[in-house]
C-alpha atoms as a PDB file:
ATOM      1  CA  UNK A   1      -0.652   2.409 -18.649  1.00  0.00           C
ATOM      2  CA  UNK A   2      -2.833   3.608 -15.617  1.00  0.00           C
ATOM      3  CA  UNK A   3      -6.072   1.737 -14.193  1.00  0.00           C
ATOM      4  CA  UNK A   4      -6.555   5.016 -11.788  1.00  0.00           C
ATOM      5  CA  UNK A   5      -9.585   7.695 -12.494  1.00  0.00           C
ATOM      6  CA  UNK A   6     -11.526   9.695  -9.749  1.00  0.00           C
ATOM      7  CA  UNK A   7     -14.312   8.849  -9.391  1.00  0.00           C
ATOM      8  CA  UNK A   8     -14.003   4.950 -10.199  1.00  0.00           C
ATOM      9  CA  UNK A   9     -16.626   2.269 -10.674  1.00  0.00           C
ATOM     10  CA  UNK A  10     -15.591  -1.548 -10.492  1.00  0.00           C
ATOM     11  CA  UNK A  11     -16.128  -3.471 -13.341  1.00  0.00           C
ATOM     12  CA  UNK A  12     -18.771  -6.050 -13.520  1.00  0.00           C
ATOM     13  CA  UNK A  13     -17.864  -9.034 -16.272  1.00  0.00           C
ATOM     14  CA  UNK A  14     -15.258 -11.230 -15.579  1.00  0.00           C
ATOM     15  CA  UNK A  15     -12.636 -11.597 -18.185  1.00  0.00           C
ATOM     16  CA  UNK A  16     -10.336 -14.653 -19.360  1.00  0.00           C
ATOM     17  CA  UNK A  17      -7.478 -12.558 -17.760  1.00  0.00           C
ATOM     18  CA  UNK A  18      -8.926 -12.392 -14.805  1.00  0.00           C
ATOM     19  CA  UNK A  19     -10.008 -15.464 -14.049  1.00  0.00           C
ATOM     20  CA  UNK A  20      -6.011 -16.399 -14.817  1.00  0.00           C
ATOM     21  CA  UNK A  21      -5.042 -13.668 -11.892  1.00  0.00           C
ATOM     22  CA  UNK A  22      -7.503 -15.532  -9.658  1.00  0.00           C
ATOM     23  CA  UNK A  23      -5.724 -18.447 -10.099  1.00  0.00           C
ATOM     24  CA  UNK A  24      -2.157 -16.539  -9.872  1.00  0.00           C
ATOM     25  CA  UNK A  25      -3.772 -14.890  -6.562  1.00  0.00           C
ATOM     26  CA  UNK A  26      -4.080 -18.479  -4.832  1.00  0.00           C
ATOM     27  CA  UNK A  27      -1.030 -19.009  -5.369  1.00  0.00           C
ATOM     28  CA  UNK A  28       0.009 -15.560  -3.859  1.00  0.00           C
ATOM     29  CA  UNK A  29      -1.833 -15.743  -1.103  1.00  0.00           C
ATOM     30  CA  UNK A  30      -0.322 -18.964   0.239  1.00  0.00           C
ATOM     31  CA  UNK A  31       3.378 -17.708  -0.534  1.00  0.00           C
ATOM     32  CA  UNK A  32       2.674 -14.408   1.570  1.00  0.00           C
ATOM     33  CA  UNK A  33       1.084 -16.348   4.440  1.00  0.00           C
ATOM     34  CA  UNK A  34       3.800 -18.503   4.171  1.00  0.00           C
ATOM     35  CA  UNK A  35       6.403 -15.702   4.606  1.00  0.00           C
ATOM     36  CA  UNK A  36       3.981 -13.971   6.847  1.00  0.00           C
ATOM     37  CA  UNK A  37       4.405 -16.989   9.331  1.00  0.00           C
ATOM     38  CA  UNK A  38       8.490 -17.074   9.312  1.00  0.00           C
ATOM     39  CA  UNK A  39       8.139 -12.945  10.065  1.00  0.00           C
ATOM     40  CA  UNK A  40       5.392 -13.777  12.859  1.00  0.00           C
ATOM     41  CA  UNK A  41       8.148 -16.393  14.111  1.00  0.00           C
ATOM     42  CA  UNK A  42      10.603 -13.849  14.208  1.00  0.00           C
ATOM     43  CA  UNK A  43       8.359 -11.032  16.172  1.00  0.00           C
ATOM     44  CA  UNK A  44       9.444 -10.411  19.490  1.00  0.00           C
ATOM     45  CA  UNK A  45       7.216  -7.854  21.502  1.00  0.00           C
ATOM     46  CA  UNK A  46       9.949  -7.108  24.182  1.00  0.00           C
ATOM     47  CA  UNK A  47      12.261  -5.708  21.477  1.00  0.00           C
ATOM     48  CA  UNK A  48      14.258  -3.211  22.119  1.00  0.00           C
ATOM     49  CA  UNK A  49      17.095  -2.165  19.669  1.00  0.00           C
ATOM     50  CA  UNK A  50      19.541  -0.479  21.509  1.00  0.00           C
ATOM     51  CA  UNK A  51      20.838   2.050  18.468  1.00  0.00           C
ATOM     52  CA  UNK A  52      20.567   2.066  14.621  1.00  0.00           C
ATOM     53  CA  UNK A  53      23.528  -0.068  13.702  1.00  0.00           C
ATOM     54  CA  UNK A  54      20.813  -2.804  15.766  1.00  0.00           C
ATOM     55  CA  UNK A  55      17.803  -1.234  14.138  1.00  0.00           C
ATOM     56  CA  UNK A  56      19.395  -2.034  10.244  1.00  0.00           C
ATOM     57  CA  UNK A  57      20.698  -5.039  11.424  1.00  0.00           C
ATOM     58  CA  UNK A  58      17.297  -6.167  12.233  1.00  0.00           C
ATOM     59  CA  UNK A  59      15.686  -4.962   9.528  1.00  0.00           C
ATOM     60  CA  UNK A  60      18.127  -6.213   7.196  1.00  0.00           C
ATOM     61  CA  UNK A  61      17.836 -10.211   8.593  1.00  0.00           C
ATOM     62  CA  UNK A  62      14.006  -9.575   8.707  1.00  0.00           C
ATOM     63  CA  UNK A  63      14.086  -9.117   4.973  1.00  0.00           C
ATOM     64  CA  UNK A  64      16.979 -11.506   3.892  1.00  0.00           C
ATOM     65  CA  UNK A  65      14.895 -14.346   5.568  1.00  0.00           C
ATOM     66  CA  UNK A  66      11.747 -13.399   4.080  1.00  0.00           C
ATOM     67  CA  UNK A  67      13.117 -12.567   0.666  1.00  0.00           C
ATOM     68  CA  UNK A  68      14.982 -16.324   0.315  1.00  0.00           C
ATOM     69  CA  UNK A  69      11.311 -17.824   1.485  1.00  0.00           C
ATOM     70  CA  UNK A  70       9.193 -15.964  -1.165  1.00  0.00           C
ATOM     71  CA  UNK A  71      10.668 -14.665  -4.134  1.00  0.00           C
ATOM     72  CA  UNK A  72      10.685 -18.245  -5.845  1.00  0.00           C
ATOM     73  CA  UNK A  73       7.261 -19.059  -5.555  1.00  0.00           C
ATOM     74  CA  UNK A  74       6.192 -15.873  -6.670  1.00  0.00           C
ATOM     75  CA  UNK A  75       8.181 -16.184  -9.918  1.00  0.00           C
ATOM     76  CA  UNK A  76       6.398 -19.478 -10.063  1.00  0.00           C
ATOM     77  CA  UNK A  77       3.345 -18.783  -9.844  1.00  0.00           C
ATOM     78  CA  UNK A  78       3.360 -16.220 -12.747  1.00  0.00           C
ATOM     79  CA  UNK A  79       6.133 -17.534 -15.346  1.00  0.00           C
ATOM     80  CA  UNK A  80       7.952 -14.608 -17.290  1.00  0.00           C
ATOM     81  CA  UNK A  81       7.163 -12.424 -14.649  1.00  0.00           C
ATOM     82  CA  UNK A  82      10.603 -10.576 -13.025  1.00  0.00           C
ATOM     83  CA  UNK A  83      11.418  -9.723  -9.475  1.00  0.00           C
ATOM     84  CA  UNK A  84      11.759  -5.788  -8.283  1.00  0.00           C
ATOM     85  CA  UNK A  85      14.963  -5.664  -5.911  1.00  0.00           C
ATOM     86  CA  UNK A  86      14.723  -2.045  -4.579  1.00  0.00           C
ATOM     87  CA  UNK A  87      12.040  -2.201  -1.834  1.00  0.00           C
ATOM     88  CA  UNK A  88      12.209   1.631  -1.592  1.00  0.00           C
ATOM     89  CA  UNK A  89      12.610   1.985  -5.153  1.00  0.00           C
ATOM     90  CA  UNK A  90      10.156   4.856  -7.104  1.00  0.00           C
ATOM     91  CA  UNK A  91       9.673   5.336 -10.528  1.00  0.00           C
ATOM     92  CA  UNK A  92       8.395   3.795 -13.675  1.00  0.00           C
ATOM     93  CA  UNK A  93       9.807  -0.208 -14.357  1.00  0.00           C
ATOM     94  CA  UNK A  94      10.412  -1.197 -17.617  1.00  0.00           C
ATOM     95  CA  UNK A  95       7.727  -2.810 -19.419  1.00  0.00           C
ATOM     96  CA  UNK A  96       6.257  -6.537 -18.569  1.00  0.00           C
ATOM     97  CA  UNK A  97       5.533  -8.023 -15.275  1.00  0.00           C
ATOM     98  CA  UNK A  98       7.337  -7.512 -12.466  1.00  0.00           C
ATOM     99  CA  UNK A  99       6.863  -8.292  -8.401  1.00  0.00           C
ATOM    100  CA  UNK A 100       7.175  -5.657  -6.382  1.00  0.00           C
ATOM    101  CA  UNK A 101       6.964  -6.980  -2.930  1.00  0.00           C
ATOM    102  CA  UNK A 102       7.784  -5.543   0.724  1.00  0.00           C
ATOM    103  CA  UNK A 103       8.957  -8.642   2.706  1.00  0.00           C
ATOM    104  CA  UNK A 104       8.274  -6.695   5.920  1.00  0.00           C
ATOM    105  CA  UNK A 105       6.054  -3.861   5.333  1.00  0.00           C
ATOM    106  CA  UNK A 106       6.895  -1.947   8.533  1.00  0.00           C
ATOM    107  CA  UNK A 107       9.975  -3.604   9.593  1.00  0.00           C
ATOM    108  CA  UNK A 108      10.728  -0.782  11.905  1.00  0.00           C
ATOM    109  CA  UNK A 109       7.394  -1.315  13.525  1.00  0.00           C
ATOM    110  CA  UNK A 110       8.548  -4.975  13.734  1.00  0.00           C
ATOM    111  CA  UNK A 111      11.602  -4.836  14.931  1.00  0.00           C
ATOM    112  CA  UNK A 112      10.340  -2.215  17.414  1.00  0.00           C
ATOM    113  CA  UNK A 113       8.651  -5.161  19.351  1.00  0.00           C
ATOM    114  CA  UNK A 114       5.314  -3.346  17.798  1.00  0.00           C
ATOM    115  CA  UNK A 115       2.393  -4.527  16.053  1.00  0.00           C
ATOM    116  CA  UNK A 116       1.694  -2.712  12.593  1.00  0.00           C
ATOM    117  CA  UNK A 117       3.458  -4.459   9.974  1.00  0.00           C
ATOM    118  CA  UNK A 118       3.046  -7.127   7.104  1.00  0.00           C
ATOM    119  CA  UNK A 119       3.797  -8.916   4.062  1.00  0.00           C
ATOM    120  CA  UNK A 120       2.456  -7.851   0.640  1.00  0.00           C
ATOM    121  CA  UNK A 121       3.043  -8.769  -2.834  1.00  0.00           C
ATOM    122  CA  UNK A 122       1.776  -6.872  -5.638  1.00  0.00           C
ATOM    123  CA  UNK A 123       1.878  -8.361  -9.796  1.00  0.00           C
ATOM    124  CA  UNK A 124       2.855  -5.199 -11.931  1.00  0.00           C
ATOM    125  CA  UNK A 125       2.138  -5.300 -15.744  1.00  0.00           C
ATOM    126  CA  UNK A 126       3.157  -2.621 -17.741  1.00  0.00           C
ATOM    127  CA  UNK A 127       3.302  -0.067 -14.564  1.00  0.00           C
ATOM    128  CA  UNK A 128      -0.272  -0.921 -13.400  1.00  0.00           C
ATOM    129  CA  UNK A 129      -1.178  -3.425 -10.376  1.00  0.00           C
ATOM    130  CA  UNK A 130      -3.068  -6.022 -11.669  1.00  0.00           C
ATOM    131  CA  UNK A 131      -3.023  -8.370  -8.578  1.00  0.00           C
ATOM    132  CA  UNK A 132      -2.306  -7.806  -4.982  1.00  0.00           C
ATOM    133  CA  UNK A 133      -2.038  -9.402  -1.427  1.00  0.00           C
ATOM    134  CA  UNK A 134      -1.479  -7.836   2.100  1.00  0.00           C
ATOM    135  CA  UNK A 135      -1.273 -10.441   4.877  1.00  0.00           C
ATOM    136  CA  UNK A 136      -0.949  -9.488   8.619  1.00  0.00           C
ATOM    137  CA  UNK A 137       0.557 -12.296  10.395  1.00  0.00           C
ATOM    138  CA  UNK A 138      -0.740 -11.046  13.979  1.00  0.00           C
ATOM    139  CA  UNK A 139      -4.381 -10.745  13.267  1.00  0.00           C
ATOM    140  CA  UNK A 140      -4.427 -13.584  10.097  1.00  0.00           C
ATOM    141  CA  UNK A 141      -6.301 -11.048   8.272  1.00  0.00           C
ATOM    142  CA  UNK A 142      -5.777 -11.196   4.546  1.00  0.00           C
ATOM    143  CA  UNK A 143      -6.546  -8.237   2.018  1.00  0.00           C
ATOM    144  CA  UNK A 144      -6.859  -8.853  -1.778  1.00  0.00           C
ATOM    145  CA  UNK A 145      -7.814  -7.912  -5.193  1.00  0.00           C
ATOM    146  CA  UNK A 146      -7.270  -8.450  -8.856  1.00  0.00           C
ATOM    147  CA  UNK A 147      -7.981  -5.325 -11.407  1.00  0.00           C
ATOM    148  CA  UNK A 148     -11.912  -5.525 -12.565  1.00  0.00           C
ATOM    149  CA  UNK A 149     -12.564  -7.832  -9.661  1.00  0.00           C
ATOM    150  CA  UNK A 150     -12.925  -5.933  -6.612  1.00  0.00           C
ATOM    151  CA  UNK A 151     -10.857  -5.980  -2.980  1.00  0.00           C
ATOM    152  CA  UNK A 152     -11.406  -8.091  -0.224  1.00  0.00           C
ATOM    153  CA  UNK A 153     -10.412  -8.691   3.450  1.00  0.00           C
ATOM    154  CA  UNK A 154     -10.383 -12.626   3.946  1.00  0.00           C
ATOM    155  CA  UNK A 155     -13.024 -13.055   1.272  1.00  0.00           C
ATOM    156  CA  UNK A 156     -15.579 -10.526   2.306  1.00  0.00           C
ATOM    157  CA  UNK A 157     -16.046  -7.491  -0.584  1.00  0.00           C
ATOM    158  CA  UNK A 158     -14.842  -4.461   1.073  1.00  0.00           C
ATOM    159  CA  UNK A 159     -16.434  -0.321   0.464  1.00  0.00           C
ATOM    160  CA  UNK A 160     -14.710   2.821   0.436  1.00  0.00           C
ATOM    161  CA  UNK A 161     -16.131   5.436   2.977  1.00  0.00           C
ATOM    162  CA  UNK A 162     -19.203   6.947   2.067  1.00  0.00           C
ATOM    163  CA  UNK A 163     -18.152  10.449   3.732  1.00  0.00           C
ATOM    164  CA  UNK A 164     -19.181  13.660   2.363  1.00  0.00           C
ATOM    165  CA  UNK A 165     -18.078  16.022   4.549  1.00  0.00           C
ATOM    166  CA  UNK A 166     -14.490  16.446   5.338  1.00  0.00           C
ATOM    167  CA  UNK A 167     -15.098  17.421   9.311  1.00  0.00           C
ATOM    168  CA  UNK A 168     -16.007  14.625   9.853  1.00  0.00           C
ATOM    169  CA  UNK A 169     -13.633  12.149   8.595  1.00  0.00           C
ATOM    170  CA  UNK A 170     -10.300  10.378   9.853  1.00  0.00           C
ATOM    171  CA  UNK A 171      -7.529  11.037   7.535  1.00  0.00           C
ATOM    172  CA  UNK A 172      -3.538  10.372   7.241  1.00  0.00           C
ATOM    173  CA  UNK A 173      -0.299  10.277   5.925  1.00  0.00           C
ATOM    174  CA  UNK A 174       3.181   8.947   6.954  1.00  0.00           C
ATOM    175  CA  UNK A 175       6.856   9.332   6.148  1.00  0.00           C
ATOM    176  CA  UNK A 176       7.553   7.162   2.957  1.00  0.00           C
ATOM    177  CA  UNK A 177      11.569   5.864   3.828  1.00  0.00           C
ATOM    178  CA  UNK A 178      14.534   7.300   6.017  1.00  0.00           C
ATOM    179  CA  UNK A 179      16.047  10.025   4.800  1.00  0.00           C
ATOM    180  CA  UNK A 180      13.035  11.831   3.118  1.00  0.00           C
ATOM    181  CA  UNK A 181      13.846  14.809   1.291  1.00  0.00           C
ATOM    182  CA  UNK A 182      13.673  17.637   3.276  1.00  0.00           C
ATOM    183  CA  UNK A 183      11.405  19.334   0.618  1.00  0.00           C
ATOM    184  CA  UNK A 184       8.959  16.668   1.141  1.00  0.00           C
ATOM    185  CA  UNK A 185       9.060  16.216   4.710  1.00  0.00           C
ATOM    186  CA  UNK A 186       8.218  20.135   5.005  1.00  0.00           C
ATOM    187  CA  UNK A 187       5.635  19.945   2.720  1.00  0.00           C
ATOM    188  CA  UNK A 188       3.982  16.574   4.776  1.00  0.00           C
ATOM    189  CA  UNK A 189       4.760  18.605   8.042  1.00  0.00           C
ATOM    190  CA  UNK A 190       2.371  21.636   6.093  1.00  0.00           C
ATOM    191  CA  UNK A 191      -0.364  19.303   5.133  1.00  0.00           C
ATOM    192  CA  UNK A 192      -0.837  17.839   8.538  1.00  0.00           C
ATOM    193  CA  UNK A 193      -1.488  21.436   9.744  1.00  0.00           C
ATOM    194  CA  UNK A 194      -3.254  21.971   7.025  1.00  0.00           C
ATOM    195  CA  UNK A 195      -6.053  19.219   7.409  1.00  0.00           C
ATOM    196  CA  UNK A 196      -5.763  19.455  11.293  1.00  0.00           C
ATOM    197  CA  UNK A 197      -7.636  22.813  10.445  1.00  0.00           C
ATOM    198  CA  UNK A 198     -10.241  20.594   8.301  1.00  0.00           C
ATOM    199  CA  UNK A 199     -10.772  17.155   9.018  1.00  0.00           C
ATOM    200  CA  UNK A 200     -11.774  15.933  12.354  1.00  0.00           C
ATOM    201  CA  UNK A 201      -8.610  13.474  13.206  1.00  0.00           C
ATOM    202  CA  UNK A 202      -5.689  13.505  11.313  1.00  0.00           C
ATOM    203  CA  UNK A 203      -3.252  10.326  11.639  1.00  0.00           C
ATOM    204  CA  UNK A 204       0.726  10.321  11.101  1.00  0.00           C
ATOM    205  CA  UNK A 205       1.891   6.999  11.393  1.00  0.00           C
ATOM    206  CA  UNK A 206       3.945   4.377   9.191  1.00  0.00           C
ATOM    207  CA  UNK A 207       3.730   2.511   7.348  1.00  0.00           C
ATOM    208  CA  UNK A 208       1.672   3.460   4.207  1.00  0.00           C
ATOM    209  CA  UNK A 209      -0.040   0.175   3.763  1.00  0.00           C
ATOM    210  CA  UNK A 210      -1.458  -0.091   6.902  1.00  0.00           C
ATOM    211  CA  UNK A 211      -3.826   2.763   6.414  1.00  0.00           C
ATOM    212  CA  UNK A 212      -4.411   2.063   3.415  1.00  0.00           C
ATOM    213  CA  UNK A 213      -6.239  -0.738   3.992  1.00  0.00           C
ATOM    214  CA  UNK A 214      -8.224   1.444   6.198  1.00  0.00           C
ATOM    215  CA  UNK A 215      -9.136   3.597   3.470  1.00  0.00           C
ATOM    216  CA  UNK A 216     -10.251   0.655   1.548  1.00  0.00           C
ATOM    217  CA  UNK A 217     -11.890  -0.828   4.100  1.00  0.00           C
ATOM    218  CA  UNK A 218     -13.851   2.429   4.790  1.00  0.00           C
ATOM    219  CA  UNK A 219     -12.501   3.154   8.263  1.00  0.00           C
ATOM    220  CA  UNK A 220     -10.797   5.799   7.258  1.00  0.00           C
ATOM    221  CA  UNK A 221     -11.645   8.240   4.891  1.00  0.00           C
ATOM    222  CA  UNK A 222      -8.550   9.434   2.932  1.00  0.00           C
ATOM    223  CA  UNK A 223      -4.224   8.907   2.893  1.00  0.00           C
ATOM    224  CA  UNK A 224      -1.772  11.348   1.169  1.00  0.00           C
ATOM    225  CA  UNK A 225       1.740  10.878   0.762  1.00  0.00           C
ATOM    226  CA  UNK A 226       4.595  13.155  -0.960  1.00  0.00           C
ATOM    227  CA  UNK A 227       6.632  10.193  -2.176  1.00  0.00           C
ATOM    228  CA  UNK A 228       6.663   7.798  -4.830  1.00  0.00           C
ATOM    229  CA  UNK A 229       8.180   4.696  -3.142  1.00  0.00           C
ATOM    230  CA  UNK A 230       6.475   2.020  -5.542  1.00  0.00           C
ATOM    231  CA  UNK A 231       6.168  -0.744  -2.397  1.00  0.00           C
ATOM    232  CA  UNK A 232       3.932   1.019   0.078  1.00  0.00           C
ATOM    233  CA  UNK A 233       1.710   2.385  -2.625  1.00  0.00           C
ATOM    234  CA  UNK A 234       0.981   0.029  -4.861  1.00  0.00           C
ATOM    235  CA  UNK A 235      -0.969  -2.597  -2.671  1.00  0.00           C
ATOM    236  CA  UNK A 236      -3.424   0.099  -1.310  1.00  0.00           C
ATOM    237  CA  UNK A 237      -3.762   1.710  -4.612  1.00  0.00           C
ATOM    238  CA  UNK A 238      -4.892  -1.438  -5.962  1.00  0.00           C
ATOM    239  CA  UNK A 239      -7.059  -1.950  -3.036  1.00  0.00           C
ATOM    240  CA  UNK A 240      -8.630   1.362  -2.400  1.00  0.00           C
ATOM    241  CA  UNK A 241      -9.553   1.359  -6.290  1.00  0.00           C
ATOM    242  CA  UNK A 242     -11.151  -1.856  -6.665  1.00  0.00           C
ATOM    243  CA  UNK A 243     -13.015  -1.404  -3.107  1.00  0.00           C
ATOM    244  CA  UNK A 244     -14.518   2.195  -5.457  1.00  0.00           C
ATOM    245  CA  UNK A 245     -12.461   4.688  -3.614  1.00  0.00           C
ATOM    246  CA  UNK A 246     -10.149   7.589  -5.681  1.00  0.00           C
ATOM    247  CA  UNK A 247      -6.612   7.096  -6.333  1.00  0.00           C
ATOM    248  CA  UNK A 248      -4.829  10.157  -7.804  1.00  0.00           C
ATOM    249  CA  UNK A 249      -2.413  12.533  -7.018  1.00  0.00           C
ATOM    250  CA  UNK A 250      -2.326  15.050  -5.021  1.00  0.00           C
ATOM    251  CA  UNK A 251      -3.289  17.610  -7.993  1.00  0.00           C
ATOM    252  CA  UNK A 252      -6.867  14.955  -8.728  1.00  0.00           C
ATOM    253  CA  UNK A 253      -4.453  13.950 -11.649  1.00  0.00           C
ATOM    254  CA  UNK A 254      -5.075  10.270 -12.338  1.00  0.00           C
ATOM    255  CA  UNK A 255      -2.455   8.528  -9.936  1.00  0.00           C
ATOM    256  CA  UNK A 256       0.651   6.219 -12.019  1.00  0.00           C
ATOM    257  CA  UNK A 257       4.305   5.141 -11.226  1.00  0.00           C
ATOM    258  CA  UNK A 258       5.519   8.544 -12.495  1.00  0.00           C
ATOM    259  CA  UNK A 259       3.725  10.318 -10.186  1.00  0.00           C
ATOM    260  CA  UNK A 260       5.823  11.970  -7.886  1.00  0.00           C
ATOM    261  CA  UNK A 261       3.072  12.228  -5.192  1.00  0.00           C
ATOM    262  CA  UNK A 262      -0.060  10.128  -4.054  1.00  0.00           C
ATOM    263  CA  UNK A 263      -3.832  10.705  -2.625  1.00  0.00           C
ATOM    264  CA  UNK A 264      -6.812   7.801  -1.830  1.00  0.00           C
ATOM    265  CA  UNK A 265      -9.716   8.663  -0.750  1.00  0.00           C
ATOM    266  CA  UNK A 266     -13.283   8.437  -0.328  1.00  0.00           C
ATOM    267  CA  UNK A 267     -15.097   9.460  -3.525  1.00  0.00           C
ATOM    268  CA  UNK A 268     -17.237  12.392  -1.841  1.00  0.00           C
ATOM    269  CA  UNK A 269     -14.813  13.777  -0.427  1.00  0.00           C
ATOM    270  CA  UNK A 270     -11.640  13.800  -3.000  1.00  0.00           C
ATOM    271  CA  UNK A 271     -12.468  17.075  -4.548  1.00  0.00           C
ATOM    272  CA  UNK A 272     -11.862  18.988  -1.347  1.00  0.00           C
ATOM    273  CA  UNK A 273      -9.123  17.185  -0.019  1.00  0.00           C
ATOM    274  CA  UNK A 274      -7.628  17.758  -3.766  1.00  0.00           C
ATOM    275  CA  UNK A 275      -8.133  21.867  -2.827  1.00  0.00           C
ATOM    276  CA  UNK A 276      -6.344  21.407   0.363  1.00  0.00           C
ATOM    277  CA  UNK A 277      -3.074  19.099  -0.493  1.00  0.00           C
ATOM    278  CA  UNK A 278      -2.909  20.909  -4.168  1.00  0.00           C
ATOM    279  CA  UNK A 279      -2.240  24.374  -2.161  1.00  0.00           C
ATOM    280  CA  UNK A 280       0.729  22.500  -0.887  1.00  0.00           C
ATOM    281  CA  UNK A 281       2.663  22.013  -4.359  1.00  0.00           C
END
């Protein structure tokens, strides 16, 4: 199942089902802020890990104490439902509903002492977000939406960009995990030059999330990744979709868990930002 197209309108009648994921969103919001506040307590802005047995170390007790905080009220709050383990995990899940959640979305940015990171939680059914939530402790800003009932940032409907013209519009993409393929991390390395030449700025930073909800929010106008780590994409796909933006691949193939690549972007300009990345394959 995919709930992706380019161009995309949002749906305007309110189903039975979603009025049960607003209710299942409530109760997802509160469990990320929740967790959002323990990782907020743990935040230290003078840290310095010293090598990367420190940096894993970190990381790891960042999501242990996060994961033992939220997992349980998730399940909760959508019965049946199952919990993903694999944070960096890619791929198709089997069929149902599953949680795929990043407990620290940017924990190196965390445990950097830095300030980009955040908690998000994303419902799967049947390989397709239905619900989402990305909370940022630091600012208390809270991003949501529920398939057919548009995105929000603390309640307010967010819009995609309206950009039209590619020179003029901030774009970006990130590394996806440690230990990329080298494949991919050429082929990232080639698109940067590659809309350097086009757009007007072009961003490289991680993690995926947190420009994602740029694109959704229309500050910036389109994100590409060559990776398929189901954690930092889902959440903004979700987002940038219901907020009317295009989520695809790279190719302007409509964007699913199988997909071994990912693009969002403003609707007007999709089609030549598909021309440039689809060179890249």
């Amino acid at each position: 199942m995919n709930v992706f197209s380019t161009p995309r309108t949002v749906p305007r009648t309110v189903s039975a089902e979603t009025v049960a994921l607003e209710a299942v969103l409530e109760r997802t919001v509160a469990a990320v802020r929740t967790a959002g506040e323990l990782l907020r307590e743990r935040h230290d802005v003078a840290a310095r890990p010293g090598d990367l047995g420190e940096v894993v170390r970190a990381i790891d007790a960042n999501d242990a104490a996060v994961s033992a905080l939220i997992q349980q009220p998730l399940l909760d709050a959508r019965p049946g439902s199952r919990w993903v383990e694999d944070e960096l995990g890619g791929g198709l899940l089997p069929d149902g509903e599953w949680w795929v959640v990043d407990t620290a979305e940017g924990n190196i940015n965390h445990v950097q002492g830095m300030g980009e990171w955040g908690v998000t939680a994303t419902l799967v059914r049947d390989n397709a977000p239905v619900l989402t939530v990305v909370h940022l402790p630091l600012t208390g800003d809270t991003y949501t939406a529920v398939q057919g009932a548009g995105a929000h940032l603390n309640g307010e409907r967010l819009r995609s960009s309206a950009k039209t013209d590619l020179r003029a519009a901030l774009v970006g993409t990130g590394q996806a995990k440690p230990g990329e393929d080298e494949q991919a991390l050429r082929r990232m390395g080639a698109s940067v030059t590659a809309m350097l030449l086009n757009a007007l700025v072009v961003r490289v930073s991680v993690p995926a999330t947190m420009q994602l909800i740029h694109v959704a929010s229309g500050r910036m106008d389109a994100f590409w990744q060559f990776s398929d780590v189901r954690s930092g994409l889902l959440p903004g796909a979700l987002l940038v979709s219901e907020a009317g933006g295009s989520v695809t691949d790279t190719r302007g193939e409509p964007w699913s868990l199988a997909a071994r690549d990912f693009l969002a972007s403003a609707p007007g300009l999709h089609t030549h930002v598909v021309d440039i990345l689809s060179d890249l394959a």
